[in-house]
PDB file of N, CA and C in Angstrom:
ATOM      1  N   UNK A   1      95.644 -31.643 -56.544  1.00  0.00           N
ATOM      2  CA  UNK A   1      94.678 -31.296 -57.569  1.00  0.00           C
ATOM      3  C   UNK A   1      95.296 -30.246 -58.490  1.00  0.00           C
ATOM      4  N   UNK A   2      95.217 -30.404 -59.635  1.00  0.00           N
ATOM      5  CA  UNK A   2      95.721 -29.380 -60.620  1.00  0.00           C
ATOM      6  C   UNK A   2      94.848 -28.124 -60.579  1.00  0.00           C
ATOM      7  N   UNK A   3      95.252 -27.291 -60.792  1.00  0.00           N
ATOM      8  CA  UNK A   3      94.833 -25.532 -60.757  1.00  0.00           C
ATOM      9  C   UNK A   3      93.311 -25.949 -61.029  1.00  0.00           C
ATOM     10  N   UNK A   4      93.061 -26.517 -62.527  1.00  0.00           N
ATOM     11  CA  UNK A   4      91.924 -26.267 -63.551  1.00  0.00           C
ATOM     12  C   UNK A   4      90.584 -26.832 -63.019  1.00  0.00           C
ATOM     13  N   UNK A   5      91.292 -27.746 -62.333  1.00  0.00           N
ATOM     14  CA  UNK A   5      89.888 -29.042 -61.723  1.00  0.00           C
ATOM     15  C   UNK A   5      88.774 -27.803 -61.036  1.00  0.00           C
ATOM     16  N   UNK A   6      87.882 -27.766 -61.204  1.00  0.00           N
ATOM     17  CA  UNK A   6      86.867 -27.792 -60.439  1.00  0.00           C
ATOM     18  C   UNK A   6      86.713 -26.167 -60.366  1.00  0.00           C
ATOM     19  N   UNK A   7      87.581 -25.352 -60.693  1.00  0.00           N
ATOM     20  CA  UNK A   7      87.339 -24.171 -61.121  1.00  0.00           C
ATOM     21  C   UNK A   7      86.654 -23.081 -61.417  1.00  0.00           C
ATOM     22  N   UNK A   8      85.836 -23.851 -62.288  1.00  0.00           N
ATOM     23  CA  UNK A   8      84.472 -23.645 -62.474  1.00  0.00           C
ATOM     24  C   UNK A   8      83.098 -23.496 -61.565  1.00  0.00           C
ATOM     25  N   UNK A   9      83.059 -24.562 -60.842  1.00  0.00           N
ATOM     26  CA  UNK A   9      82.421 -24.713 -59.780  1.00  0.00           C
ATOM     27  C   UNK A   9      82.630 -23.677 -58.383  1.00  0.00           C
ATOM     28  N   UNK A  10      84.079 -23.283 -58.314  1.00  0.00           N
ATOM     29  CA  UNK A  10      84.445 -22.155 -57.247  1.00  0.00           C
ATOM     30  C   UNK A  10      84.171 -21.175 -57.911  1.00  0.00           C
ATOM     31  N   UNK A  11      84.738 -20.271 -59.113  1.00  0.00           N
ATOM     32  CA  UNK A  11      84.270 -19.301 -59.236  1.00  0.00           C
ATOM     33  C   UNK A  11      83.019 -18.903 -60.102  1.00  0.00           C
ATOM     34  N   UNK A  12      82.102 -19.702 -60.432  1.00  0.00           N
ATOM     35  CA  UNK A  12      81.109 -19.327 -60.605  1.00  0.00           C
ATOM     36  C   UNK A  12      80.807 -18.854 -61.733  1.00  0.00           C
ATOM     37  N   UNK A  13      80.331 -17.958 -61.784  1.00  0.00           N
ATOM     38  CA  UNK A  13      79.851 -16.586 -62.945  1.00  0.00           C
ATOM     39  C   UNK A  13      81.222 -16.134 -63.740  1.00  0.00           C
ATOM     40  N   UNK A  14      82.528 -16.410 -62.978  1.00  0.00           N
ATOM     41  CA  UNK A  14      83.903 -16.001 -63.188  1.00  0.00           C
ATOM     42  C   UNK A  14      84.359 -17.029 -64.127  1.00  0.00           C
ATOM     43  N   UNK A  15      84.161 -18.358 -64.104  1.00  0.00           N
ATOM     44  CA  UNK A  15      84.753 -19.406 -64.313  1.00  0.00           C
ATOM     45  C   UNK A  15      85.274 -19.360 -65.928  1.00  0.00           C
ATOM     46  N   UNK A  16      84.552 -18.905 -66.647  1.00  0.00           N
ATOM     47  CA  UNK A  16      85.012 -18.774 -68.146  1.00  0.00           C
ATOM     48  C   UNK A  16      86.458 -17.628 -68.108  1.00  0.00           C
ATOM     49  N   UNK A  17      86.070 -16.482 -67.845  1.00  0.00           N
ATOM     50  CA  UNK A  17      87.241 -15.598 -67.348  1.00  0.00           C
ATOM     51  C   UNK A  17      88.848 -15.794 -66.849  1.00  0.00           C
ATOM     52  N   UNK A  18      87.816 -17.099 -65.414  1.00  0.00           N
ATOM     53  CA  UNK A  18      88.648 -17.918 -64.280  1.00  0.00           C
ATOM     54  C   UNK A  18      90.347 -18.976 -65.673  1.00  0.00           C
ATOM     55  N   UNK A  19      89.172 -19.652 -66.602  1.00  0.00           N
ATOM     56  CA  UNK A  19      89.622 -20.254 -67.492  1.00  0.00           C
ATOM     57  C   UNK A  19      90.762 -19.752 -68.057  1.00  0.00           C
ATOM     58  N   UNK A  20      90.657 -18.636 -68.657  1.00  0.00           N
ATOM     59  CA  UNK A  20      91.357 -17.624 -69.849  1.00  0.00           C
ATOM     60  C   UNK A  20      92.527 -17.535 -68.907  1.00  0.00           C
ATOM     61  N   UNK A  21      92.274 -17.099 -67.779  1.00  0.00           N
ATOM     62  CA  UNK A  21      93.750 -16.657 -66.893  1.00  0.00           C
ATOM     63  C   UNK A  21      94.672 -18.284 -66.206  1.00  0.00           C
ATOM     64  N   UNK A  22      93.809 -18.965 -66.489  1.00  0.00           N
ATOM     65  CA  UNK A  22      94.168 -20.099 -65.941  1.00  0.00           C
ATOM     66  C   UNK A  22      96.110 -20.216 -67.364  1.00  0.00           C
ATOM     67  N   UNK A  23      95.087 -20.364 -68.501  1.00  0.00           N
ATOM     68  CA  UNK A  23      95.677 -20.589 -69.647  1.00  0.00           C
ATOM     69  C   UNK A  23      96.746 -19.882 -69.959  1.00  0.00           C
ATOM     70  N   UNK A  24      96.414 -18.237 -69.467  1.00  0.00           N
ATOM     71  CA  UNK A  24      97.111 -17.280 -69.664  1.00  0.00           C
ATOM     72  C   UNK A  24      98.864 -17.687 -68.641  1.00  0.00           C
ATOM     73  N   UNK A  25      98.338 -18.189 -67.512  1.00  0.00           N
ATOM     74  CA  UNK A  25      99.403 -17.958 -66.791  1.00  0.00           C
ATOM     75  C   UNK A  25     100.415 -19.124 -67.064  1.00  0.00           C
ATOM     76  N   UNK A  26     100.197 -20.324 -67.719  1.00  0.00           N
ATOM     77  CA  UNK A  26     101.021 -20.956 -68.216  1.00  0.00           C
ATOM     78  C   UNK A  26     101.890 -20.435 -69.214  1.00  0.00           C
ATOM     79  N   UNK A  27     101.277 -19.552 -70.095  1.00  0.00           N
ATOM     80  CA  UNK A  27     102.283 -18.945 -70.825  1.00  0.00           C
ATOM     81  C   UNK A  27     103.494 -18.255 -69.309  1.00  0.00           C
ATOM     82  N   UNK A  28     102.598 -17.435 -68.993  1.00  0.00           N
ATOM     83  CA  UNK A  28     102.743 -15.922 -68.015  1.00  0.00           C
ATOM     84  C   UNK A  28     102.572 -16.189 -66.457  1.00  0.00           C
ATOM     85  N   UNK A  29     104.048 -16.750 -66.034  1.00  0.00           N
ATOM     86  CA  UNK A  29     103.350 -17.405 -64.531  1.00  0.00           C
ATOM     87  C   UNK A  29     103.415 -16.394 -63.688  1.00  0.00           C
ATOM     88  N   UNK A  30     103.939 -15.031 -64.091  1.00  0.00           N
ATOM     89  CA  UNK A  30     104.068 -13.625 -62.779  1.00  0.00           C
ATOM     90  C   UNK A  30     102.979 -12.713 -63.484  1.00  0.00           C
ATOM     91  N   UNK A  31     102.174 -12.200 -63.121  1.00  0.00           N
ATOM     92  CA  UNK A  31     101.141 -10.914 -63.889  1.00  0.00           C
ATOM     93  C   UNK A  31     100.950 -10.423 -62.429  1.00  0.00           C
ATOM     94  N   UNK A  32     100.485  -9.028 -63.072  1.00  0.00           N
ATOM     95  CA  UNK A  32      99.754  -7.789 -62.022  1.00  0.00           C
ATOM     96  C   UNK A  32      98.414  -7.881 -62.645  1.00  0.00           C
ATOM     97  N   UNK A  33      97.461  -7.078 -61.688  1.00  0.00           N
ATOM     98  CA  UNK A  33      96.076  -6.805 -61.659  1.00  0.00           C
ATOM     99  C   UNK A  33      96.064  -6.119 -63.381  1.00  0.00           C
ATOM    100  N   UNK A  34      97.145  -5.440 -63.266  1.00  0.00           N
ATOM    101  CA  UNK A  34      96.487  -4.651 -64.786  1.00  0.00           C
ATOM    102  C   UNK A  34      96.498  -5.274 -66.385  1.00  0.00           C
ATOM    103  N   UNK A  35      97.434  -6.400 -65.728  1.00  0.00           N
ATOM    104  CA  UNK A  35      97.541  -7.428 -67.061  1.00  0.00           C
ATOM    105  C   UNK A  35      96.743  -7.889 -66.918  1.00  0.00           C
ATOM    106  N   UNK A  36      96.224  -8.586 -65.851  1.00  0.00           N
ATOM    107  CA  UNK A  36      94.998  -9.177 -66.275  1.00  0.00           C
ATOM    108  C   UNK A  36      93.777  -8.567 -66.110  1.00  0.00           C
ATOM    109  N   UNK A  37      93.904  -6.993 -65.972  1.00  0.00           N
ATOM    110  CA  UNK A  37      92.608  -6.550 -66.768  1.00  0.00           C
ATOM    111  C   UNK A  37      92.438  -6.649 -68.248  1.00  0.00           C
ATOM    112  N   UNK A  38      93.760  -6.127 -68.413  1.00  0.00           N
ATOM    113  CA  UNK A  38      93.836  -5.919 -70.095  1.00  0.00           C
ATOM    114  C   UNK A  38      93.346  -7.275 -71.061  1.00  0.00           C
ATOM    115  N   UNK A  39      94.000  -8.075 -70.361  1.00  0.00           N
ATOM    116  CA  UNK A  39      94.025  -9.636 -70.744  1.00  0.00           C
ATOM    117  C   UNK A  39      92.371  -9.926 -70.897  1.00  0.00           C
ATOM    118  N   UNK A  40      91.340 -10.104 -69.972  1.00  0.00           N
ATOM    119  CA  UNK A  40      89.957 -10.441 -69.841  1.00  0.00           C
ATOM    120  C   UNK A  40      89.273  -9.194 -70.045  1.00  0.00           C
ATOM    121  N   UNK A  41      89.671  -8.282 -70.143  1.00  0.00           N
ATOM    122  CA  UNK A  41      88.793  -6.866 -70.609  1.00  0.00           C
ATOM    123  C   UNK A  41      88.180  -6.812 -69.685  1.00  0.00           C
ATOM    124  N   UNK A  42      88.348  -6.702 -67.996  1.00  0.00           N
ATOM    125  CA  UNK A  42      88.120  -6.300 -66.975  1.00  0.00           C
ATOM    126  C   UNK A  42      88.513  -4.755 -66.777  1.00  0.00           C
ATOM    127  N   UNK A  43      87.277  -4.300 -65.559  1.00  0.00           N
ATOM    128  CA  UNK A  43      87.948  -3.542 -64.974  1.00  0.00           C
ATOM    129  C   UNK A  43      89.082  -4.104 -64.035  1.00  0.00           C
ATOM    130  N   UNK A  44      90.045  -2.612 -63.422  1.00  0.00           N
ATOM    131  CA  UNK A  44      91.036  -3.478 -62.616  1.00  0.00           C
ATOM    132  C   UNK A  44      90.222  -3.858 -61.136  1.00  0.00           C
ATOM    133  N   UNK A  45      88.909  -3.148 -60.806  1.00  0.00           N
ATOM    134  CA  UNK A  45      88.624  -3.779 -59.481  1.00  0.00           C
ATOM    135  C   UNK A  45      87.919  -5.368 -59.743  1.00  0.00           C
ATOM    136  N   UNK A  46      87.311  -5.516 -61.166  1.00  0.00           N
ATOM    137  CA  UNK A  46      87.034  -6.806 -61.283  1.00  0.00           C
ATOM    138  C   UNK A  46      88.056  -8.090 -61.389  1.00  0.00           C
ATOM    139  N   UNK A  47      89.159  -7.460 -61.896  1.00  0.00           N
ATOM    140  CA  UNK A  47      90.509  -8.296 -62.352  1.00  0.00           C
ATOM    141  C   UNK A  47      91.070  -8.699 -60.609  1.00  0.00           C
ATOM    142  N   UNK A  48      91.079  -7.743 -59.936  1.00  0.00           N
ATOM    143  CA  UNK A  48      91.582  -7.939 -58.545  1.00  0.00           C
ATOM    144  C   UNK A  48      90.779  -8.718 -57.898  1.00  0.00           C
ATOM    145  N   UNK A  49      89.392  -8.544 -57.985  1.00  0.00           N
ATOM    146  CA  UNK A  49      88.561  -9.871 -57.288  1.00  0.00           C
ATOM    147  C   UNK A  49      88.739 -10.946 -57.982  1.00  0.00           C
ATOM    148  N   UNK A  50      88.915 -11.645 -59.322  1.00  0.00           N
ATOM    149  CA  UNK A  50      89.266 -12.786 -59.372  1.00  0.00           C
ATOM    150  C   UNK A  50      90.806 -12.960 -59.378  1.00  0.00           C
ATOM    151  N   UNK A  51      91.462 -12.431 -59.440  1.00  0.00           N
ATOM    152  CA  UNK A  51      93.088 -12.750 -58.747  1.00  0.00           C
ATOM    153  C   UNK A  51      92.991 -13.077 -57.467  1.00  0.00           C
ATOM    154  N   UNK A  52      92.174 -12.359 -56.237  1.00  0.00           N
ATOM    155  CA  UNK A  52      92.147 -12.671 -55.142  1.00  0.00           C
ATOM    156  C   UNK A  52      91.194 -13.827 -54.776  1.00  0.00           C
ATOM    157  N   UNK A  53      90.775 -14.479 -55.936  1.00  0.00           N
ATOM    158  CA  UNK A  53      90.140 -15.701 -55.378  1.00  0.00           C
ATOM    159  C   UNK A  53      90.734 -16.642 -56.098  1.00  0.00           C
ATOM    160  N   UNK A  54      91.839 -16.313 -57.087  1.00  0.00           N
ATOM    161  CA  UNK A  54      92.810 -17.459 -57.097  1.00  0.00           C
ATOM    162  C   UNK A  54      94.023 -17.550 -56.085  1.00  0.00           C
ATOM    163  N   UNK A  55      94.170 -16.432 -55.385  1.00  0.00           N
ATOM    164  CA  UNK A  55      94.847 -16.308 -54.554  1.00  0.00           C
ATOM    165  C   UNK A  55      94.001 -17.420 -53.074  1.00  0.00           C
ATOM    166  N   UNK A  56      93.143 -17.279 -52.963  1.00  0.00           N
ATOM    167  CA  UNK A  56      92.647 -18.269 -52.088  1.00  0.00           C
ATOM    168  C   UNK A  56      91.953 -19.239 -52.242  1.00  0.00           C
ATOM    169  N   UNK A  57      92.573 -19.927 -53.902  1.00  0.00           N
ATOM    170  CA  UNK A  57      92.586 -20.799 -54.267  1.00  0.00           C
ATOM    171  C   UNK A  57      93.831 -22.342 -53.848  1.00  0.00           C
ATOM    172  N   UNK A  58      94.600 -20.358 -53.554  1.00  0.00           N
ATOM    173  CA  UNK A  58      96.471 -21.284 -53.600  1.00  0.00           C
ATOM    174  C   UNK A  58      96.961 -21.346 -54.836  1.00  0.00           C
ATOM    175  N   UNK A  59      96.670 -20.729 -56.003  1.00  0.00           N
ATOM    176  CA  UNK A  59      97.176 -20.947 -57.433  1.00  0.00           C
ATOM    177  C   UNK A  59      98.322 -19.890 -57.567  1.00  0.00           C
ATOM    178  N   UNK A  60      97.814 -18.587 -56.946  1.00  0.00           N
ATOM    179  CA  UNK A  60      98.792 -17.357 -57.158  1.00  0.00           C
ATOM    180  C   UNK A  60      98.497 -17.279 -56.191  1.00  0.00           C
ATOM    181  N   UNK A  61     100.288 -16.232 -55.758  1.00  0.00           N
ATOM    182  CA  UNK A  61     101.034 -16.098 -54.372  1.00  0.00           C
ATOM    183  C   UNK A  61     101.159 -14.474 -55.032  1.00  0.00           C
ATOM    184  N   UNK A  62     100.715 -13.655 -53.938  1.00  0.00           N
ATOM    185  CA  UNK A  62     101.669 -12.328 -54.396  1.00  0.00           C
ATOM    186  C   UNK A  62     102.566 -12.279 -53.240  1.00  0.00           C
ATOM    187  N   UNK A  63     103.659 -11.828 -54.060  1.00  0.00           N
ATOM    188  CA  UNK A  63     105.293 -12.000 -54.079  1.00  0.00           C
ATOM    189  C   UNK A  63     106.070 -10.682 -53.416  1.00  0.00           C
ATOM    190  N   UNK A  64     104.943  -9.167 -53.468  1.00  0.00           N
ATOM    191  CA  UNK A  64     106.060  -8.207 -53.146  1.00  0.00           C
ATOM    192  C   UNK A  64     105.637  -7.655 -51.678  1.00  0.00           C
ATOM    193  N   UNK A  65     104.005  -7.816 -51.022  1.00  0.00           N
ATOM    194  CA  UNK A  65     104.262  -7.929 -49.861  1.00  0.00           C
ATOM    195  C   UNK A  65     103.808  -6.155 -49.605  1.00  0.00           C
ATOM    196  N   UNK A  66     103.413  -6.206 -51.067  1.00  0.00           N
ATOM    197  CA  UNK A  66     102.632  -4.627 -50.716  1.00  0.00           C
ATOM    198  C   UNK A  66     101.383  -4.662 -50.699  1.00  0.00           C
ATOM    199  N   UNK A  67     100.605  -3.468 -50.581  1.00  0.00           N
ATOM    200  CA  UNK A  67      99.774  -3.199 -50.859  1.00  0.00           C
ATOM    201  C   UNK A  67      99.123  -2.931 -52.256  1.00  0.00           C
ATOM    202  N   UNK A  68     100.386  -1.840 -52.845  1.00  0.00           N
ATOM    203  CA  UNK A  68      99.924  -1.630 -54.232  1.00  0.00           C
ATOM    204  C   UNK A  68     100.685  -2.353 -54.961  1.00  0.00           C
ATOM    205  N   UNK A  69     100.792  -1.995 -56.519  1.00  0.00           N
ATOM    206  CA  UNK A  69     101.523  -2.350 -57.512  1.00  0.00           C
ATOM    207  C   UNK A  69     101.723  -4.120 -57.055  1.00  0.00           C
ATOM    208  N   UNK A  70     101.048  -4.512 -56.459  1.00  0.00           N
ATOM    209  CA  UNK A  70     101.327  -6.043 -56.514  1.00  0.00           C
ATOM    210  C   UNK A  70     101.578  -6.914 -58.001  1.00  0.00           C
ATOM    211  N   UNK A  71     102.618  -8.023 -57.149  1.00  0.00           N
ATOM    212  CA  UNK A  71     102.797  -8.713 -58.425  1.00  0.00           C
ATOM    213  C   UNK A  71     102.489 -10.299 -57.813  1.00  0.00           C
ATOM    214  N   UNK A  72     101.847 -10.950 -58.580  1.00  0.00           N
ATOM    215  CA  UNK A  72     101.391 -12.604 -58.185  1.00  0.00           C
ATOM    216  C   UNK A  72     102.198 -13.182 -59.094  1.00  0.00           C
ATOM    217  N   UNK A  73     102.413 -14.542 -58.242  1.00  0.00           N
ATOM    218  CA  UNK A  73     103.108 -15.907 -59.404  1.00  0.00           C
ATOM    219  C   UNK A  73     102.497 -16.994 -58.801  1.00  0.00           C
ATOM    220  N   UNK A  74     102.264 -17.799 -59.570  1.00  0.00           N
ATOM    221  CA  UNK A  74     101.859 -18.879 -60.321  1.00  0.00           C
ATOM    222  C   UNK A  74     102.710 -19.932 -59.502  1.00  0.00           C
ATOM    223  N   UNK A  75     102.984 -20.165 -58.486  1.00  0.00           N
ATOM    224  CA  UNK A  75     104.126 -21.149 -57.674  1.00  0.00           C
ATOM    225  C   UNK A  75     103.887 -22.230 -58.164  1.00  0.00           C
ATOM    226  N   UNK A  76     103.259 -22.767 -57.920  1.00  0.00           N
ATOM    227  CA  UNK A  76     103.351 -24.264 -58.216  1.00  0.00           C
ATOM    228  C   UNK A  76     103.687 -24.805 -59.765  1.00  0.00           C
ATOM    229  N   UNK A  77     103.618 -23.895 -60.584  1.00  0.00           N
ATOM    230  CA  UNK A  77     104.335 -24.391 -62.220  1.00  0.00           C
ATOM    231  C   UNK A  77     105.704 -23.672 -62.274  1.00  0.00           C
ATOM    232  N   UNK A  78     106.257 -22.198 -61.412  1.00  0.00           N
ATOM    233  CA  UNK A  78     106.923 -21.925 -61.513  1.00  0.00           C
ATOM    234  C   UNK A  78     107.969 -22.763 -60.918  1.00  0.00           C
ATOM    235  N   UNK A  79     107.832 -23.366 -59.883  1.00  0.00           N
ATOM    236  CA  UNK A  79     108.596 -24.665 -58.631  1.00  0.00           C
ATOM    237  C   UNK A  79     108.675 -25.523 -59.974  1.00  0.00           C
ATOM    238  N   UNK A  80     107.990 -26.215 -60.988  1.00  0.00           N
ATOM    239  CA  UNK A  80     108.384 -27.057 -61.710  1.00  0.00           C
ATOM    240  C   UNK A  80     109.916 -26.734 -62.352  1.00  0.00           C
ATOM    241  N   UNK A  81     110.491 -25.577 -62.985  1.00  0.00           N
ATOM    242  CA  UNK A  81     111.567 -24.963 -63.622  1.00  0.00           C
ATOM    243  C   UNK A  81     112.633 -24.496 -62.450  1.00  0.00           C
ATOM    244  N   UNK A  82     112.428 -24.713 -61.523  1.00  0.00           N
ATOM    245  CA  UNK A  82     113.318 -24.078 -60.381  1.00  0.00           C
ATOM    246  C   UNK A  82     114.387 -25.202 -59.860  1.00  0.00           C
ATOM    247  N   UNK A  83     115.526 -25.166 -59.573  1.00  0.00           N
ATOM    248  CA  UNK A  83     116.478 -26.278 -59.281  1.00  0.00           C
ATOM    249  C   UNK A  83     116.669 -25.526 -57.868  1.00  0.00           C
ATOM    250  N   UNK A  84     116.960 -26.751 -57.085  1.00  0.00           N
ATOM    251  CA  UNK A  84     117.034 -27.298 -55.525  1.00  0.00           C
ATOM    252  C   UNK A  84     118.026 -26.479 -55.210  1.00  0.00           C
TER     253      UNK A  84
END
């Protein structure tokens, strides 16, 4: 299933928001919480709850395995540009 399908329906009240970052990350397949506050004019604790429910979406992976300063990517479009 592609990222976009059904989206809407999971996040809810988010889903327009959900949208914008969807779009965003094709440009931008690595962002932190604070880009995408800036990006949706979130706070960063609102920006972090919908990152973390694309995160358990399976859309974004965070990558550094911390706690803070996390950074997410976009795997599955980034795997498209990546050689074997």
């Amino acid at each position: 299933m592609m990222p976009c399908q059904g989206l809407g329906v999971t996040l809810n009240r988010r889903a327009e928001k959900g949208q914008h970052l969807i779009q965003f990350l094709y440009r931008k397949p690595v962002v932190n919480i604070n880009e995408v506050a800036e990006l949706l004019e979130l706070t960063p604790k609102s920006a972090s709850a919908l990152v973390t429910e694309f995160v358990n979406l399976d859309i974004l992976h965070e990558i550094t395995g911390q706690r803070r300063n996390r950074i997410f990517k976009f795997n599955e479009y980034v795997r498209l540009f990546e050689q074997d």
